[in-house]
PDB file of N, CA and C in Angstrom:
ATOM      1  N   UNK A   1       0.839  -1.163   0.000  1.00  0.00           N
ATOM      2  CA  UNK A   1       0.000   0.000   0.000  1.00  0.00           C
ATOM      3  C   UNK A   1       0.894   1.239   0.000  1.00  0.00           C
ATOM      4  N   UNK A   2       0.400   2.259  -0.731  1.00  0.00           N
ATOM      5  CA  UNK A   2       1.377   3.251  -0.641  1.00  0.00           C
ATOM      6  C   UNK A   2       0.663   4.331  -0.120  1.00  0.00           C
ATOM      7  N   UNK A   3       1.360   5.133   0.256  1.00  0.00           N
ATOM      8  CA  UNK A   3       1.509   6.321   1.576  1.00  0.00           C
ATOM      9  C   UNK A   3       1.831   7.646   0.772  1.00  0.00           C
ATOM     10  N   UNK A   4       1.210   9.042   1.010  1.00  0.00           N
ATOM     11  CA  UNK A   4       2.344  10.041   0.323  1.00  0.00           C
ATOM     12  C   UNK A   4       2.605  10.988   1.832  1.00  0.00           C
ATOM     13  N   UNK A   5       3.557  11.077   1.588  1.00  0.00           N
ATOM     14  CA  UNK A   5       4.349  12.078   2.460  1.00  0.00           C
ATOM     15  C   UNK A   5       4.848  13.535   2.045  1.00  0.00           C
ATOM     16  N   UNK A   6       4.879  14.390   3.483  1.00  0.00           N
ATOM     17  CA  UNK A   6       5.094  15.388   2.216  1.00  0.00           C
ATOM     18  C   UNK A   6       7.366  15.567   2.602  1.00  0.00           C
ATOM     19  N   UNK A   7       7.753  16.428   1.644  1.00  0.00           N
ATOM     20  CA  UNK A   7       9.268  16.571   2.132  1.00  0.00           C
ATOM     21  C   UNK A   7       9.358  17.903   1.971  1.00  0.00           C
ATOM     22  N   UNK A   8      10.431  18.262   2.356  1.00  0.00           N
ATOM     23  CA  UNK A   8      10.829  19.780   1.786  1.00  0.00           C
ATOM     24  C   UNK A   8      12.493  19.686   1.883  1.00  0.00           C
ATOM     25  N   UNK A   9      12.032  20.566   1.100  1.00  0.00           N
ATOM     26  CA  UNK A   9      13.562  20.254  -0.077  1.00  0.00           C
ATOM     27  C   UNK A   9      14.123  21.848  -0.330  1.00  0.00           C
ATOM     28  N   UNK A  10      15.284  22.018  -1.071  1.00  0.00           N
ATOM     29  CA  UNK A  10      15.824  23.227  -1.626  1.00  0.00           C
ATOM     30  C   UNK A  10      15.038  23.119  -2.744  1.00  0.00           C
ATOM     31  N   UNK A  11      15.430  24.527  -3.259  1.00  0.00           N
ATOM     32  CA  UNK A  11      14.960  25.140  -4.642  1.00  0.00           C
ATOM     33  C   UNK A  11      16.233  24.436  -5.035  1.00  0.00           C
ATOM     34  N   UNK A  12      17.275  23.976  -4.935  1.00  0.00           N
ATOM     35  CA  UNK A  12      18.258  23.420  -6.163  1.00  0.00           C
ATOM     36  C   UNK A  12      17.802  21.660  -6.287  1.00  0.00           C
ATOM     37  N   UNK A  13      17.431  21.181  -4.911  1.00  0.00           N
ATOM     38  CA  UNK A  13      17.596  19.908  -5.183  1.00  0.00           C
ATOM     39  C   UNK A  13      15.984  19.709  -5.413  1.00  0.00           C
ATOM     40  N   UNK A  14      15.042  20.456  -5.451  1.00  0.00           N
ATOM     41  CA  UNK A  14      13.890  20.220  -6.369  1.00  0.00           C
ATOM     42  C   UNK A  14      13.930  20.194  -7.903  1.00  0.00           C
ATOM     43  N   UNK A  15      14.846  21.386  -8.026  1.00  0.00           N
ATOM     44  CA  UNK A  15      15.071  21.732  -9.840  1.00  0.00           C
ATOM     45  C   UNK A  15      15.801  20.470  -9.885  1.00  0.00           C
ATOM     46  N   UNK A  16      16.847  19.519  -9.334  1.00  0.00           N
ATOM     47  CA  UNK A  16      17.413  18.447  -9.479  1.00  0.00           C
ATOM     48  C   UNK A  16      16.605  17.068  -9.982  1.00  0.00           C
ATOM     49  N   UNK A  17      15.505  17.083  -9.155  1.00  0.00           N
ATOM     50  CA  UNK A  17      14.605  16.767  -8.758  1.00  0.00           C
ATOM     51  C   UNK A  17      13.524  16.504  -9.840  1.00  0.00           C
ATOM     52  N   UNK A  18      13.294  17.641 -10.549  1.00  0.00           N
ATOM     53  CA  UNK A  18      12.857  17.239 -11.278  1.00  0.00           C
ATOM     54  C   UNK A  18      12.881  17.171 -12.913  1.00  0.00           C
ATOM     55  N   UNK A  19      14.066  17.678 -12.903  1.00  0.00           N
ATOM     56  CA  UNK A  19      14.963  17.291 -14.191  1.00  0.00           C
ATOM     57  C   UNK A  19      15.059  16.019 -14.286  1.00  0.00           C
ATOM     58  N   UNK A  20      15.473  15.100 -13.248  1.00  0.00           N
ATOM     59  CA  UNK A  20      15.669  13.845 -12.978  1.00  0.00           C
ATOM     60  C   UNK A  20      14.752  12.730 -13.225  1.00  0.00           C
ATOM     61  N   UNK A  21      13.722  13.354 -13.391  1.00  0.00           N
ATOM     62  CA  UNK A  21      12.148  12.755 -13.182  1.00  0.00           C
ATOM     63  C   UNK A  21      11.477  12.957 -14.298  1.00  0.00           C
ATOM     64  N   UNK A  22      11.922  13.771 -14.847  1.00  0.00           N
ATOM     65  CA  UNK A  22      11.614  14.281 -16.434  1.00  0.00           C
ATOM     66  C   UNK A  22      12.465  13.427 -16.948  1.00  0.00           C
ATOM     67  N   UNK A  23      13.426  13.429 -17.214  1.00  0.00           N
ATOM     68  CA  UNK A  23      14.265  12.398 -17.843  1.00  0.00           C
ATOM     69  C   UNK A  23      14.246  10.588 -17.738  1.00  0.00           C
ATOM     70  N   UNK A  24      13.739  10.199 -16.529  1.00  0.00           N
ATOM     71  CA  UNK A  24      12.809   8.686 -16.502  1.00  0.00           C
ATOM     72  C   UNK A  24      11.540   8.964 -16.710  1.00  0.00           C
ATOM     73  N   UNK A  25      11.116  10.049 -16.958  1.00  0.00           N
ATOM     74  CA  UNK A  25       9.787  10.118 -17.511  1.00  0.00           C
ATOM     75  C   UNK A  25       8.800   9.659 -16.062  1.00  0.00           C
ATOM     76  N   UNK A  26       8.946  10.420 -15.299  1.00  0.00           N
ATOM     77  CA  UNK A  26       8.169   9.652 -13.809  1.00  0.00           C
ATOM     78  C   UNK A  26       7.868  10.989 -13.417  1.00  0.00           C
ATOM     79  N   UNK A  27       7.644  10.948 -11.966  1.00  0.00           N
ATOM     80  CA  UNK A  27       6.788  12.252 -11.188  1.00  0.00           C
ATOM     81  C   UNK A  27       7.971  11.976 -10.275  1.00  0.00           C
ATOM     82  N   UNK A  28       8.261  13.352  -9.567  1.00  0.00           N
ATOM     83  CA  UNK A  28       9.277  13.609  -8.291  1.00  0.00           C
ATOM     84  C   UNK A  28       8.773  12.708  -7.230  1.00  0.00           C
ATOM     85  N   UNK A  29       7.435  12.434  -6.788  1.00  0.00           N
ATOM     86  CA  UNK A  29       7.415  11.672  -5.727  1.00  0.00           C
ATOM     87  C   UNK A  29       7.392  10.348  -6.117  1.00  0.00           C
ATOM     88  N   UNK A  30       7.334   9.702  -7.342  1.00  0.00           N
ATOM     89  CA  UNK A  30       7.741   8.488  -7.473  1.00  0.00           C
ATOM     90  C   UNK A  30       9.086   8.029  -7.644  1.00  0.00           C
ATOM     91  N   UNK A  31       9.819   9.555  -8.204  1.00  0.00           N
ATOM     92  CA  UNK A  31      11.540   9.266  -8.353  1.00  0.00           C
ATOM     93  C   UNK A  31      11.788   9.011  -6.794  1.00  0.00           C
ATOM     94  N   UNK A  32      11.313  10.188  -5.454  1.00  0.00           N
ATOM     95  CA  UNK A  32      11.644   9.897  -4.533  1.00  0.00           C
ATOM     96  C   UNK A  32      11.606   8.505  -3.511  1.00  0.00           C
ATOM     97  N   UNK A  33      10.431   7.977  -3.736  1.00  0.00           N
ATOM     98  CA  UNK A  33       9.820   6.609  -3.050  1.00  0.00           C
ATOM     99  C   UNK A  33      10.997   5.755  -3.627  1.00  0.00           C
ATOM    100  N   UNK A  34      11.256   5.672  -5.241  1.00  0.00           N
ATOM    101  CA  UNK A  34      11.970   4.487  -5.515  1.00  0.00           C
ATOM    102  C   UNK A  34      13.656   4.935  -4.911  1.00  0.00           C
ATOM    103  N   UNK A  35      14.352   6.138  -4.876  1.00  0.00           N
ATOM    104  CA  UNK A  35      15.691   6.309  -4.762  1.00  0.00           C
ATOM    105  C   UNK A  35      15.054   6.003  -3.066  1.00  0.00           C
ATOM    106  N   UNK A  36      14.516   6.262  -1.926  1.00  0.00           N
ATOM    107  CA  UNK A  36      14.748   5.670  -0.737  1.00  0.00           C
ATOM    108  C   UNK A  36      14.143   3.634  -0.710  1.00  0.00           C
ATOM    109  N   UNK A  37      13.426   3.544  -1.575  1.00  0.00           N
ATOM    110  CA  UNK A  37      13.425   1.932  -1.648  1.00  0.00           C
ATOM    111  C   UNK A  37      14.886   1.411  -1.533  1.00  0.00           C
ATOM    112  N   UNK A  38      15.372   1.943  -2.815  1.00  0.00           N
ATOM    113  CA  UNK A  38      17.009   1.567  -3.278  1.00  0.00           C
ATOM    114  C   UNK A  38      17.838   1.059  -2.292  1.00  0.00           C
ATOM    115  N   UNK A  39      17.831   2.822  -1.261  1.00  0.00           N
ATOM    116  CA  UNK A  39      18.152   3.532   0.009  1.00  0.00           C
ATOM    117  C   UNK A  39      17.828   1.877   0.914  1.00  0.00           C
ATOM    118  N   UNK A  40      16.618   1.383   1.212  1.00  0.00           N
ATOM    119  CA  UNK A  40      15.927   0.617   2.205  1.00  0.00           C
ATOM    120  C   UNK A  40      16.751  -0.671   1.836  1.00  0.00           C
ATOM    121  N   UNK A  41      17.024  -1.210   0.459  1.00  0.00           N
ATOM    122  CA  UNK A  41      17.196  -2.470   0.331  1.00  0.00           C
ATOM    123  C   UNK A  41      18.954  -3.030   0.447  1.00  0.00           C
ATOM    124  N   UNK A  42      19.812  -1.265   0.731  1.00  0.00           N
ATOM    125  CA  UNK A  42      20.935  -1.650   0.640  1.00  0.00           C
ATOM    126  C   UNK A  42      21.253  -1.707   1.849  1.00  0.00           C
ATOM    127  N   UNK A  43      20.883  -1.301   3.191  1.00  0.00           N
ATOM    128  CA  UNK A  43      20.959  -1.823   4.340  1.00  0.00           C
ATOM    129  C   UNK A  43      21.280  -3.427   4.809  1.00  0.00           C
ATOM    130  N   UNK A  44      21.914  -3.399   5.734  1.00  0.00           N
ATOM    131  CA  UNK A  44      21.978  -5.057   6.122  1.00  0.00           C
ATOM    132  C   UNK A  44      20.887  -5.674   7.064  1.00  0.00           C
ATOM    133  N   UNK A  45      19.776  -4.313   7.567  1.00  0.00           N
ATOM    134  CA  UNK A  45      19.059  -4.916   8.655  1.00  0.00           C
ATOM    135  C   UNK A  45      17.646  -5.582   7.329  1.00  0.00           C
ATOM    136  N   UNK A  46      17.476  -4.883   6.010  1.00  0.00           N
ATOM    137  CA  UNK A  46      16.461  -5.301   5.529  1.00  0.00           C
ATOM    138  C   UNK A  46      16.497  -6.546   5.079  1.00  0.00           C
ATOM    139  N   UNK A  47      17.925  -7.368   4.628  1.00  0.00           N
ATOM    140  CA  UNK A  47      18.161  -8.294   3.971  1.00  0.00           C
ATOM    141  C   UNK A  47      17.542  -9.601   5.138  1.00  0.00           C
ATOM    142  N   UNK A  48      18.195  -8.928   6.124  1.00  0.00           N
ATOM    143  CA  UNK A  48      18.251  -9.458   7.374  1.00  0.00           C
ATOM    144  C   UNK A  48      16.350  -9.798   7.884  1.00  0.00           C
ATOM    145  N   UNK A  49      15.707  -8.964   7.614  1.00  0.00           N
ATOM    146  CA  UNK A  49      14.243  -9.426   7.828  1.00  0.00           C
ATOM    147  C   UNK A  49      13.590 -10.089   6.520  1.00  0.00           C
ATOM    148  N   UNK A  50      14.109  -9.758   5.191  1.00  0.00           N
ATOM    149  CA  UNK A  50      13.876 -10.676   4.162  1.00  0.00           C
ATOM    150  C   UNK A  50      14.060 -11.675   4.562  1.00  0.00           C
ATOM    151  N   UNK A  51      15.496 -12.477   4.649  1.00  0.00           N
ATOM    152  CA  UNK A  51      15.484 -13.948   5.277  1.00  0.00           C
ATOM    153  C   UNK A  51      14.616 -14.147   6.146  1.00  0.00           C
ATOM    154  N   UNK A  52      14.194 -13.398   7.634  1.00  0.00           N
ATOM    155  CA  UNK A  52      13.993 -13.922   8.727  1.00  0.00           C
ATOM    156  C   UNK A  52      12.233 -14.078   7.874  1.00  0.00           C
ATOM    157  N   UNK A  53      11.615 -13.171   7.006  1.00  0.00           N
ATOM    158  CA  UNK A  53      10.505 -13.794   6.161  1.00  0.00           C
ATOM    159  C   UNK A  53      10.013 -15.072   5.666  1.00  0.00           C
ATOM    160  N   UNK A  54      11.180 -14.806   5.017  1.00  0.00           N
ATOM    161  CA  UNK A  54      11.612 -16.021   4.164  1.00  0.00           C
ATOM    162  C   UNK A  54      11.234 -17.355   4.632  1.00  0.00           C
ATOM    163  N   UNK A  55      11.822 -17.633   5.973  1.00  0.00           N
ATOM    164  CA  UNK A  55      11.663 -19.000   6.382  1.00  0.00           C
ATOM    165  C   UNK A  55       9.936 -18.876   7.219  1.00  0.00           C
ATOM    166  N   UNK A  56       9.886 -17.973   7.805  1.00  0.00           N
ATOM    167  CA  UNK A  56       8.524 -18.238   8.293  1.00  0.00           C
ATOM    168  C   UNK A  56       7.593 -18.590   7.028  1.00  0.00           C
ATOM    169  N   UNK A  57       7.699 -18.255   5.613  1.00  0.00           N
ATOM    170  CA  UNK A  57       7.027 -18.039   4.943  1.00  0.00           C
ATOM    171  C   UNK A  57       6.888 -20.106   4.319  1.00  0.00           C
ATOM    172  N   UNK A  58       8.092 -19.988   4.446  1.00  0.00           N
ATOM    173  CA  UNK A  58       8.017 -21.589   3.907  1.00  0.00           C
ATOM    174  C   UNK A  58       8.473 -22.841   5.003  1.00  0.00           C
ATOM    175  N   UNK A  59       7.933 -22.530   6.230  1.00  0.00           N
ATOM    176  CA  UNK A  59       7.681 -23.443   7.122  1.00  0.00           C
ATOM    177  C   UNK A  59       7.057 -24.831   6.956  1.00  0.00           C
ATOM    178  N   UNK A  60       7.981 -25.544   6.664  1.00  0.00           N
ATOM    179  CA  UNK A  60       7.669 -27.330   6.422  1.00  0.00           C
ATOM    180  C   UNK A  60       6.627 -27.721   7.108  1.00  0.00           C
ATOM    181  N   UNK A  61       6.028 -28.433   6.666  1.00  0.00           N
ATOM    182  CA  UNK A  61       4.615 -29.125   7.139  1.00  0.00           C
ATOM    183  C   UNK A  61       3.544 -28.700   7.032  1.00  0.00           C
ATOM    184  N   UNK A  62       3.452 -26.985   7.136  1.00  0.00           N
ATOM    185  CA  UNK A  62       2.476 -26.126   6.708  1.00  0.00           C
ATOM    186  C   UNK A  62       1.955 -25.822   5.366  1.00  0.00           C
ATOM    187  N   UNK A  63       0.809 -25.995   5.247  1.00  0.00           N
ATOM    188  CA  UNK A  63      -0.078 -25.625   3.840  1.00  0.00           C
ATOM    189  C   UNK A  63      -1.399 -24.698   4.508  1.00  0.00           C
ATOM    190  N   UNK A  64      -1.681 -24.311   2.964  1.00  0.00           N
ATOM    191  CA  UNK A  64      -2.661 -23.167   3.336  1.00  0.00           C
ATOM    192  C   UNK A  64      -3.946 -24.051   3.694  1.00  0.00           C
ATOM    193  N   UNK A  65      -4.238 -25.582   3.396  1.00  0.00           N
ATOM    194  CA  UNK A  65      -5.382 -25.867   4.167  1.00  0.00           C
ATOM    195  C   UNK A  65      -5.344 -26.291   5.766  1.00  0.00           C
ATOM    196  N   UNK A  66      -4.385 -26.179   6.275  1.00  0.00           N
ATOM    197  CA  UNK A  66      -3.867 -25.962   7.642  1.00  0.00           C
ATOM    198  C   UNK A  66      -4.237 -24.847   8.264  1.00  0.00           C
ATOM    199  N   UNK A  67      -4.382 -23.159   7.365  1.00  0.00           N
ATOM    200  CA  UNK A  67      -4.944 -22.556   8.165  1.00  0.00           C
ATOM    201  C   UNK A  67      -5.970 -22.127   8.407  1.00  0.00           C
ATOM    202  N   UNK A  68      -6.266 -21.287   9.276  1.00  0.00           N
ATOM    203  CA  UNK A  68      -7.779 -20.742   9.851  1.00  0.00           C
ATOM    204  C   UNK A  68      -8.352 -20.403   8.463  1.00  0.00           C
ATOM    205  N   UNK A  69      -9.975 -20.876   8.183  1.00  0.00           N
ATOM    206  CA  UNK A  69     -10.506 -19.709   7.188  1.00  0.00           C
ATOM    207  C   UNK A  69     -10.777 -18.423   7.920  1.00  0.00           C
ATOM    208  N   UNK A  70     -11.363 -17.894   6.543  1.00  0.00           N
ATOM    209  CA  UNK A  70     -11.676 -16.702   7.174  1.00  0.00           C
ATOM    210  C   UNK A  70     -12.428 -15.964   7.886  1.00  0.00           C
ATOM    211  N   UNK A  71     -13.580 -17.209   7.461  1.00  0.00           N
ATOM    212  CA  UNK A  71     -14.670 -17.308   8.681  1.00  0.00           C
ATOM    213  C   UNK A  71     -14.069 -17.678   9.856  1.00  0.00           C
ATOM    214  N   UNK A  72     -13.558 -18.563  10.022  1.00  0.00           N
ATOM    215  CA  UNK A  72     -12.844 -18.837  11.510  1.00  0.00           C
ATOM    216  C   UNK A  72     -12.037 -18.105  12.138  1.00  0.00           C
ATOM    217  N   UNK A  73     -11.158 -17.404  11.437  1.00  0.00           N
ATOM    218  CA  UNK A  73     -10.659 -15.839  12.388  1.00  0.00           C
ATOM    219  C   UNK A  73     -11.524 -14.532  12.883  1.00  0.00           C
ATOM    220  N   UNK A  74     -12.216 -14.659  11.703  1.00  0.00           N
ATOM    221  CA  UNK A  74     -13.537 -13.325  12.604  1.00  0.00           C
ATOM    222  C   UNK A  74     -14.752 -13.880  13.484  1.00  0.00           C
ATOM    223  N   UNK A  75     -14.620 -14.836  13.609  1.00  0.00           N
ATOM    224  CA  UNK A  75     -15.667 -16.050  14.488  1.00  0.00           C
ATOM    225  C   UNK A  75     -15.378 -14.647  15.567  1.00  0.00           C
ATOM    226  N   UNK A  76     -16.631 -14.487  16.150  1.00  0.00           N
ATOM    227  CA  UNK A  76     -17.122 -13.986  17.537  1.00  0.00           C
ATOM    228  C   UNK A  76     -17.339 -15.252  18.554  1.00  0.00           C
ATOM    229  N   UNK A  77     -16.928 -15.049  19.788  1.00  0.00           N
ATOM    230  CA  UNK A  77     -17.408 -16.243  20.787  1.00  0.00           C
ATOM    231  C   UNK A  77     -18.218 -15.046  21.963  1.00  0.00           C
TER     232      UNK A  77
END
């Protein structure tokens, strides 16, 4: 899901900004979202919760008819 935020910036690194954005042919707040994605994925703590995903995600023995429907999680008692 995406979010907009607002930033504030210089008058140089807006004109940067959006020269930059003109030239991939995109909008400044989508150049911005993707250069801090970039930003997010070169970290070692994100790689680090990718894996720790990862395995919860493919936990042996588990299949999706193992879990709750969806009636059964909003069940009222």
């Amino acid at each position: 899901m995406l979010k907009n935020v607002t930033i504030t910036l210089t008058e140089e690194a807006l004109r940067w900004a959006r020269h930059r954005a003109a030239d991939e042919n995109t909008s400044v707040s989508r150049l911005v979202g993707q250069m801090l994605e970039e930003k997010m994925r070169e970290t070692d703590e994100y790689w680090k919760a990718y894996e720790r995903w990862k395995k919860i995600k493919t936990i042996k023995g588990v299949t999706a008819s193992d879990r709750l429907s969806r009636e059964q999680i909003h069940e009222r008692r």
